[in-house]
Protein backbone atom coordinates (compact mmCIF):
# COMPACT_ATOMS: atom_id res chain seq x y z
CA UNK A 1 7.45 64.44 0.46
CA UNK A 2 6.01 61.46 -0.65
CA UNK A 3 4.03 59.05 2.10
CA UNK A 4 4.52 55.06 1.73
CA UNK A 5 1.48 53.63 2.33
CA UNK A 6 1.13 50.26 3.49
CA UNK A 7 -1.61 47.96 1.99
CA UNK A 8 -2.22 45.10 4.39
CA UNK A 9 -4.35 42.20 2.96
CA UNK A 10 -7.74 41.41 5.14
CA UNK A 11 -8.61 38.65 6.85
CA UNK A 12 -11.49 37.74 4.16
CA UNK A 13 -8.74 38.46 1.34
CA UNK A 14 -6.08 35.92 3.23
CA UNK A 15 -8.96 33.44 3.94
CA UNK A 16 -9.63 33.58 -0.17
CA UNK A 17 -6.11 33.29 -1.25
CA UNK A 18 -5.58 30.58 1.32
CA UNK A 19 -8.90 28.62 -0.33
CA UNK A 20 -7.53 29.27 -3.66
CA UNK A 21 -4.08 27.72 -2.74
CA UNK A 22 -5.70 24.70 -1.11
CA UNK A 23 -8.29 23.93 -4.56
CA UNK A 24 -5.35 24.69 -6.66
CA UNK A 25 -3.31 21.69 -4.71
CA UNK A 26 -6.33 19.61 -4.75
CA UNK A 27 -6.94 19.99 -8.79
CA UNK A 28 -3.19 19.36 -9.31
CA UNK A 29 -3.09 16.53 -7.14
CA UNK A 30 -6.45 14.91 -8.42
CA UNK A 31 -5.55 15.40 -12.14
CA UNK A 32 -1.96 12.93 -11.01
CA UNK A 33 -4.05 10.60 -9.54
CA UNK A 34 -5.83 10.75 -12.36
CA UNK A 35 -3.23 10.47 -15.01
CA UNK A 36 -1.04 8.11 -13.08
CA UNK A 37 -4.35 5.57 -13.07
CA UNK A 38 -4.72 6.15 -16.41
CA UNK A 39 -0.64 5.33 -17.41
CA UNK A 40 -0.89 2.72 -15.21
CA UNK A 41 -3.95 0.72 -16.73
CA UNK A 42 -2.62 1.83 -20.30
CA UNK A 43 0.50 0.29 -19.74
CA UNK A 44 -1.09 -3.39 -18.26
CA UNK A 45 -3.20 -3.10 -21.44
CA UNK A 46 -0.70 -3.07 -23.87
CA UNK A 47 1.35 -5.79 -22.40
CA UNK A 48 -1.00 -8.31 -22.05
CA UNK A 49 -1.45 -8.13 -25.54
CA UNK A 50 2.00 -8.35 -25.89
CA UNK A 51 1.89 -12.04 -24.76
CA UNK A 52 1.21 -14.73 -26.72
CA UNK A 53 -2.09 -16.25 -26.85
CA UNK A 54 -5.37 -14.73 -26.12
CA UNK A 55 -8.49 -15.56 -24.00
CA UNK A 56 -10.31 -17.16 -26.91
CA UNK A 57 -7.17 -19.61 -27.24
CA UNK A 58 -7.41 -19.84 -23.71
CA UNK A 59 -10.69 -21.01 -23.36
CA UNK A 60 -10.98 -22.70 -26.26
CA UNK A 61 -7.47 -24.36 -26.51
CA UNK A 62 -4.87 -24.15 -29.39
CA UNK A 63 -6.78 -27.00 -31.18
CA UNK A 64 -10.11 -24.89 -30.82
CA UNK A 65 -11.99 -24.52 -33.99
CA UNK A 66 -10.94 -21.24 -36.12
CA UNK A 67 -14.36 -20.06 -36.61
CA UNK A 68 -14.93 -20.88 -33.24
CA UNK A 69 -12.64 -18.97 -31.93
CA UNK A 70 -13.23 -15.88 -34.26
CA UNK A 71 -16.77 -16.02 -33.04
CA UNK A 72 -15.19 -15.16 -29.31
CA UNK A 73 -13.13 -12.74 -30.35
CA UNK A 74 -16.16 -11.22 -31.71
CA UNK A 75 -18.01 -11.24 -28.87
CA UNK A 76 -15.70 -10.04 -26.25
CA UNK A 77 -14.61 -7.39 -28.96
CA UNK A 78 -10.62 -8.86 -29.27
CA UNK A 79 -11.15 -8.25 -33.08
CA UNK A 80 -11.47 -4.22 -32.49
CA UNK A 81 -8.62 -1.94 -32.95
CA UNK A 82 -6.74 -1.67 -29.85
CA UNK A 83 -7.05 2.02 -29.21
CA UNK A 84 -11.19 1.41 -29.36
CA UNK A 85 -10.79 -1.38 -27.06
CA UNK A 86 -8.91 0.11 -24.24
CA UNK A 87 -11.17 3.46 -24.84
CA UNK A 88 -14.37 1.73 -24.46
CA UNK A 89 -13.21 0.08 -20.93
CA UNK A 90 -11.71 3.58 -19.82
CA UNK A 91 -15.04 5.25 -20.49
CA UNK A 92 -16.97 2.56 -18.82
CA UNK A 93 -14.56 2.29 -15.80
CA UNK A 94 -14.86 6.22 -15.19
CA UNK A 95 -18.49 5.61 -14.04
CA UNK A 96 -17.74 3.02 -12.00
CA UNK A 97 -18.71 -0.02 -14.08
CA UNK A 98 -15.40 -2.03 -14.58
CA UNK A 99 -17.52 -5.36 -16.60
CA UNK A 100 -17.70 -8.01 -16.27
CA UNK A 101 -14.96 -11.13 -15.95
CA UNK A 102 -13.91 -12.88 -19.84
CA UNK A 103 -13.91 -16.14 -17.97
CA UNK A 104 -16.87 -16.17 -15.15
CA UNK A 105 -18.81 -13.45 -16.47
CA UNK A 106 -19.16 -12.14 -12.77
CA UNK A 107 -19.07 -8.66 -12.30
CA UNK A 108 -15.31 -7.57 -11.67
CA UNK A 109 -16.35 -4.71 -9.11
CA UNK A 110 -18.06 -7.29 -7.17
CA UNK A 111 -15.10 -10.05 -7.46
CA UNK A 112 -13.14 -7.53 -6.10
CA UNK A 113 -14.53 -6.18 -3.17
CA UNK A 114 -15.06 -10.15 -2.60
CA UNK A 115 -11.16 -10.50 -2.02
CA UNK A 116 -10.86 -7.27 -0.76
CA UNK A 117 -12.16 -8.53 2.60
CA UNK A 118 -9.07 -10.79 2.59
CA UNK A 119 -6.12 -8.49 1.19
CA UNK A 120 -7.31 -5.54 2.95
CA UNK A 121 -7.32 -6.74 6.22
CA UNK A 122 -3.94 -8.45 6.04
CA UNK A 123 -2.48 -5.13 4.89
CA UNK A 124 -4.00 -3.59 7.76
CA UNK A 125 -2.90 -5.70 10.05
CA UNK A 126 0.59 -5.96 8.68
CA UNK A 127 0.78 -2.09 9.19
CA UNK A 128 0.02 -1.99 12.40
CA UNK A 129 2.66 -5.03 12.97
CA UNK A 130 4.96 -3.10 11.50
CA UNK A 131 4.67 0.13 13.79
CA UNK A 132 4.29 -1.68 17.09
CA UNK A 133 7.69 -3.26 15.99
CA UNK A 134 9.44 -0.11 14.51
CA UNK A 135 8.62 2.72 16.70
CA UNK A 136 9.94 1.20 20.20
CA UNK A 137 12.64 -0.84 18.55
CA UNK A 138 14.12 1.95 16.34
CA UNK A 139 13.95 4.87 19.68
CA UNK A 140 15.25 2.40 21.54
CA UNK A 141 18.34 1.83 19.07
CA UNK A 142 18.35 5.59 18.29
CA UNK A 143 18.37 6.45 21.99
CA UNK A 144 21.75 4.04 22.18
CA UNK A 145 23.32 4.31 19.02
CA UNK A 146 26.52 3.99 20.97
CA UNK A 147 25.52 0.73 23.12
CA UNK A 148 25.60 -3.06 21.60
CA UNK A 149 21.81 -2.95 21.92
CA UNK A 150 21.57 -0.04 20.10
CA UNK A 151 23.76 -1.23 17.44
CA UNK A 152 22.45 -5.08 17.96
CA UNK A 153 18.75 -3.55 16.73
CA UNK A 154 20.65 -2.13 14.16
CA UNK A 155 22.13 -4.93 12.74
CA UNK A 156 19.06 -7.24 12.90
CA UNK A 157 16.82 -4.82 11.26
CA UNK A 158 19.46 -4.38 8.13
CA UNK A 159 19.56 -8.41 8.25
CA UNK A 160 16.09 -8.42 8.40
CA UNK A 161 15.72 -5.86 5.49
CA UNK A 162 17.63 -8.21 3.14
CA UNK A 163 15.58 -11.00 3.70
CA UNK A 164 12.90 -11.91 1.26
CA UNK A 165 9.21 -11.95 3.10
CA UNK A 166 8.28 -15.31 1.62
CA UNK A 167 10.98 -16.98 3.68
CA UNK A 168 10.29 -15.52 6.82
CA UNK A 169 6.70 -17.00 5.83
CA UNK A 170 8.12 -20.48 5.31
CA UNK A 171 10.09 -20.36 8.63
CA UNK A 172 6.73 -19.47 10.39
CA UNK A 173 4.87 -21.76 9.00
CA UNK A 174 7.51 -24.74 9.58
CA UNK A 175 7.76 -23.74 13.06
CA UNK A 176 4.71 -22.17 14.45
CA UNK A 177 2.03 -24.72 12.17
CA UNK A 178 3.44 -27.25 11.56
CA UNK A 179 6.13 -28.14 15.03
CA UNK A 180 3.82 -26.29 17.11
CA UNK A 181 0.57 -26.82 15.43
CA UNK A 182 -0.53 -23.43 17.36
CA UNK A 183 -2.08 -21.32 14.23
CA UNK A 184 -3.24 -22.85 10.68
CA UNK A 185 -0.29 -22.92 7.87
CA UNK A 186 -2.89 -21.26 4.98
CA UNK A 187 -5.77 -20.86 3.62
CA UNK A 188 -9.11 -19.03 4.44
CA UNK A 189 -12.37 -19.98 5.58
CA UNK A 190 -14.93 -20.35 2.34
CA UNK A 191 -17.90 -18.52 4.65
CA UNK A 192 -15.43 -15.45 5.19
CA UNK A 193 -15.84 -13.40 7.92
CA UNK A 194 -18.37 -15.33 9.19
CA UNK A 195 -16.29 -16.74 12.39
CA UNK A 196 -14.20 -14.02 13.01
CA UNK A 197 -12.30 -15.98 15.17
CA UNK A 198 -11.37 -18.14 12.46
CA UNK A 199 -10.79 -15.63 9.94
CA UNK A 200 -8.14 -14.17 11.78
CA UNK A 201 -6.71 -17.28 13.03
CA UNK A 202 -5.76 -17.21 8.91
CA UNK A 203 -4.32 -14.04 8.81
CA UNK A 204 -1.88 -13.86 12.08
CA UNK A 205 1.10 -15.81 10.44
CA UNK A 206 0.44 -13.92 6.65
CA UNK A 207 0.67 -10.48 9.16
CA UNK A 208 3.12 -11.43 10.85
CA UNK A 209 5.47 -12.29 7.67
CA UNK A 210 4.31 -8.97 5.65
CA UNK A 211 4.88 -6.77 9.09
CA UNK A 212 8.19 -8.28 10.10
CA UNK A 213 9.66 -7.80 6.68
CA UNK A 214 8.26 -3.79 6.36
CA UNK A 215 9.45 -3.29 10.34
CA UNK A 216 12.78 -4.33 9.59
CA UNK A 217 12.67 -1.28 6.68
CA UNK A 218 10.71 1.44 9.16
CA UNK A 219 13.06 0.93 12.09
CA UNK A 220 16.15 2.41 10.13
CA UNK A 221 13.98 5.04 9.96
CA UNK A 222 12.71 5.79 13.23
CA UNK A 223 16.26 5.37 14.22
CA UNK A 224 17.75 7.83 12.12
CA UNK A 225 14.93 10.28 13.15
CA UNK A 226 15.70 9.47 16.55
CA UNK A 227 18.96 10.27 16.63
CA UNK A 228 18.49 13.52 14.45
CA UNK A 229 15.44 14.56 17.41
CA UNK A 230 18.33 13.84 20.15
CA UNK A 231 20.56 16.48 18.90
CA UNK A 232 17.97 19.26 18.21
CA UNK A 233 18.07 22.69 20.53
CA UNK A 234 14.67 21.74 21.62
CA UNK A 235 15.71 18.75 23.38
CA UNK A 236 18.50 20.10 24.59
CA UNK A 237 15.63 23.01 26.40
CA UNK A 238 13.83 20.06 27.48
CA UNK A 239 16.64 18.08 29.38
CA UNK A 240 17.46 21.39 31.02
CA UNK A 241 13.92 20.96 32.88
CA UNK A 242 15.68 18.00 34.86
CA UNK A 243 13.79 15.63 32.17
CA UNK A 244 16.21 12.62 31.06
CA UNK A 245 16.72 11.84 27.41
CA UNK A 246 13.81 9.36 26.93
CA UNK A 247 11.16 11.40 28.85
CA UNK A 248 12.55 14.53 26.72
CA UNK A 249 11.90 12.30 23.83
CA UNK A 250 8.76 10.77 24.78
CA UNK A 251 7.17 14.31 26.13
CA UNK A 252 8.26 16.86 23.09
CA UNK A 253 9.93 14.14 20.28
CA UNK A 254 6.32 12.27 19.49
CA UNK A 255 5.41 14.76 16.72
CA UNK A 256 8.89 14.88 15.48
CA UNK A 257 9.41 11.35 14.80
CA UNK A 258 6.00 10.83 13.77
CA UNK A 259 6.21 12.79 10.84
CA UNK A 260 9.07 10.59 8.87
CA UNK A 261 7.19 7.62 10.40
CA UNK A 262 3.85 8.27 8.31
CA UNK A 263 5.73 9.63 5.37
CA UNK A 264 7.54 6.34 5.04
CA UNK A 265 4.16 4.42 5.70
CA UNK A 266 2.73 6.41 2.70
CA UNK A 267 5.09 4.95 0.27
CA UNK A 268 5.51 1.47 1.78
CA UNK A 269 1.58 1.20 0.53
CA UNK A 270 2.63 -0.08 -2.58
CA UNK A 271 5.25 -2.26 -1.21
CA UNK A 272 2.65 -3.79 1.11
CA UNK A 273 0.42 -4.45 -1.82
CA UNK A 274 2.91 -5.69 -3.70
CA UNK A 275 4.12 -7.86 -1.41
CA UNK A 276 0.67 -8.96 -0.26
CA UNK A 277 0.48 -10.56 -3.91
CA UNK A 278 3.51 -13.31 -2.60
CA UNK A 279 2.64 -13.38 0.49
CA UNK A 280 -1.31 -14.80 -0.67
CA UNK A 281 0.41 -17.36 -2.80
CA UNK A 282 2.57 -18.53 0.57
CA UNK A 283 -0.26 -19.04 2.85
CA UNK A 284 -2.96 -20.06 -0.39
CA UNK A 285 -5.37 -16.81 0.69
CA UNK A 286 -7.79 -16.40 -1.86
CA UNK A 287 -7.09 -12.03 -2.01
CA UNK A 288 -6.86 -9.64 -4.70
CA UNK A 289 -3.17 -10.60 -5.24
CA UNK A 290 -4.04 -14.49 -5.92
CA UNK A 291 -6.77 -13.38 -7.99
CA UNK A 292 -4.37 -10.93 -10.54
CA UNK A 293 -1.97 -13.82 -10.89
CA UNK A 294 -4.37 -16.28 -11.92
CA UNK A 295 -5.88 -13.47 -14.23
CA UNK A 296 -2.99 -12.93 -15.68
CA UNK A 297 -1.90 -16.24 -16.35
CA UNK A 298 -5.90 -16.72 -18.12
CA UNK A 299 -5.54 -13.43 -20.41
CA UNK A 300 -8.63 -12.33 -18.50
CA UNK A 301 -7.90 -8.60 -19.48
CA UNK A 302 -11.10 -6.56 -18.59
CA UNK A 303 -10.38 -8.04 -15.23
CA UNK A 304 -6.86 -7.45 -15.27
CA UNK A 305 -7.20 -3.88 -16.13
CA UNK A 306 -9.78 -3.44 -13.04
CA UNK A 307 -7.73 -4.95 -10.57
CA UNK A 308 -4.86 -2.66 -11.35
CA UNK A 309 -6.74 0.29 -11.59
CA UNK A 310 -8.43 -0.11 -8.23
CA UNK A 311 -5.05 -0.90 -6.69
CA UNK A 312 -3.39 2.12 -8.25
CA UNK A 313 -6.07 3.95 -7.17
CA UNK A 314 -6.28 2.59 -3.36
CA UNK A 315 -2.10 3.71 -3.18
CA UNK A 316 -2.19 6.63 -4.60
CA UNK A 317 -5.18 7.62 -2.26
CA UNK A 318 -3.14 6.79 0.71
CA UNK A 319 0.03 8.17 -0.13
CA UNK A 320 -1.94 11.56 -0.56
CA UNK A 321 -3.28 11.21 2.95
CA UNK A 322 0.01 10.17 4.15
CA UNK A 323 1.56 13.46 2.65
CA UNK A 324 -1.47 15.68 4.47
CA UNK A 325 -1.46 13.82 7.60
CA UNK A 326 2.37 15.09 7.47
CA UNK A 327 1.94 18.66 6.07
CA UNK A 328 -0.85 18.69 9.51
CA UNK A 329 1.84 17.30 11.77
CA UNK A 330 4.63 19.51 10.90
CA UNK A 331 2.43 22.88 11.01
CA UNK A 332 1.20 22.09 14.74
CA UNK A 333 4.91 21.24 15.62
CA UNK A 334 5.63 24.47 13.90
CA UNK A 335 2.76 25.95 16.72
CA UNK A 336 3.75 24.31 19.41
């Protein structure tokens, strides 16, 4: 009679295989960040030679002299095959030197983190707008889906959803800087952040615009999360306690909601720095968005290419922490 023996792995083998898993998923992931930054940069490359006109015409003018001009295309290597062109920045850029600007010939790494200390705050600040106006409004109209308020929230947020950011910027600054005179209707102080006070005196009305337009998107969300958490079995267990719907909610339904919550933040990165690039243009804040346009517009191109690749790399970096802050959320309410 034959015995079945059972082979049970160790805890030193499961650890292993676990580690394994978890560098596997951390190559994979690393190598599309990778290749996404790369496509993305290729792409910005091509088409700004695609337009007409280079930076030698734009410095020079179309009337500049021919050898002239040849002699700073020669210099800022615009005479080079394409292919060598875009290689030499790539290899450059992968250690962290991204050169140096066509026009100013400051360093771009340092132009950057210069406007960083403008865009990045106002994204930060338009996040957090955004969640303390999503997360109570949408429970609230998930918790009375069947009630005019419920539906009223509803209807505002779609409304608001449809509306393009720079006009809800316009309306602020109509009404609360220039009827009211209560906050300033643009710009930023040319010391920086060095009366804080003053700094973010600048920034309220560009949050406010940016975080009004992505809460309008998130509360659909949190709504239909709410309503999905309302008819779980869980809370069902929960309101058999004696608890009431909202204190069900509140106590057990945090987790639950979360999760879709910072999922949705992950991806609305990009639409925050996207719309971070109107939004500077609105209120005349001298960020990274400003900066691109104007780039743009000059055929600056080693800037250019910078500017996106930093970007690219700054969402991509937090969508991949959005995605493990949610694989961590769902495995403790998988525990709990």
């Amino acid at each position: 009679m034959a015995t079945a023996i059972r082979c049970r792995a160790s805890p030193a083998a499961r650890s292993g295989a676990s580690l394994g898993v978890s560098l596997g998923s951390a190559l994979r992931r690393s190598s599309t960040v990778a290749a996404t930054i790369v496509t993305a940069t290729l792409v910005v490359f091509l088409l700004l030679r695609a337009l007409p006109g280079d930076l030698a015409v734009a410095r020079l003018g179309t009337d500049g002299d021919p050898a002239a001009l040849a002699a700073l295309r020669r210099t800022y290597g615009l005479d080079r095959p394409l292919a060598v062109q875009y290689l030499d920045w790539l290899w450059h850029a992968v250690r962290g030197d991204f050169g140096v600007s066509m026009l100013s010939g400051a360093d771009v790494g340092a132009e950057i983190a210069e406007k960083s200390a403008v865009t990045l705050p106002l994204i930060l600040a338009s996040s957090l707008i955004a969640l303390a106006i999503a997360v109570p409004l949408g429970a609230l109209a998930g918790l009375r889906a069947r009630r005019w308020d419920g539906a009223l929230v509803s209807a505002v947020s779609q409304v608001g959803a449809a509306i393009p950011p720079f006009w809800i910027g316009l309306v602020l600054i109509t009404a609360v800087a220039v009827q009211w005179r209560a906050l300033p209707a643009g710009g930023f102080p040319v010391d920086g952040w060095a009366d804080p006070v003053v700094a973010l005196r600048s920034l309220v009305l560009p949050s406010l615009t940016l975080g009004a337009a992505q809460a309008a998107i998130l509360v659909r969300f949190v709504r239909s999360t709410t309503v999905e958490a309302l008819g779980s079995g869980w809370l069902r267990t929960a309101r058999a306690t004696g608890l009431r719907r909202a204190e069900a909610l509140r106590a057990h339904g945090a987790r639950a909601i979360a999760i879709p919550v910072v999922s949705v933040l992950g991806v609305q990165v990009s639409t925050l720095v996207t719309g971070s690039i109107v939004i500077e243009q609105v209120f005349a804040l001298p960020g990274i968005g400003a900066m691109l346009v104007r780039d743009v517009g000059l055929r600056d191109h080693i800037k250019v290419q910078g500017t996106v690749a930093i970007i690219v790399a700054v969402v991509l970096l937090v969508s991949a922490a959005a995605e493990a802050a949610v694989v961590r959320l769902d495995a403790r309410r998988s525990t709990a």
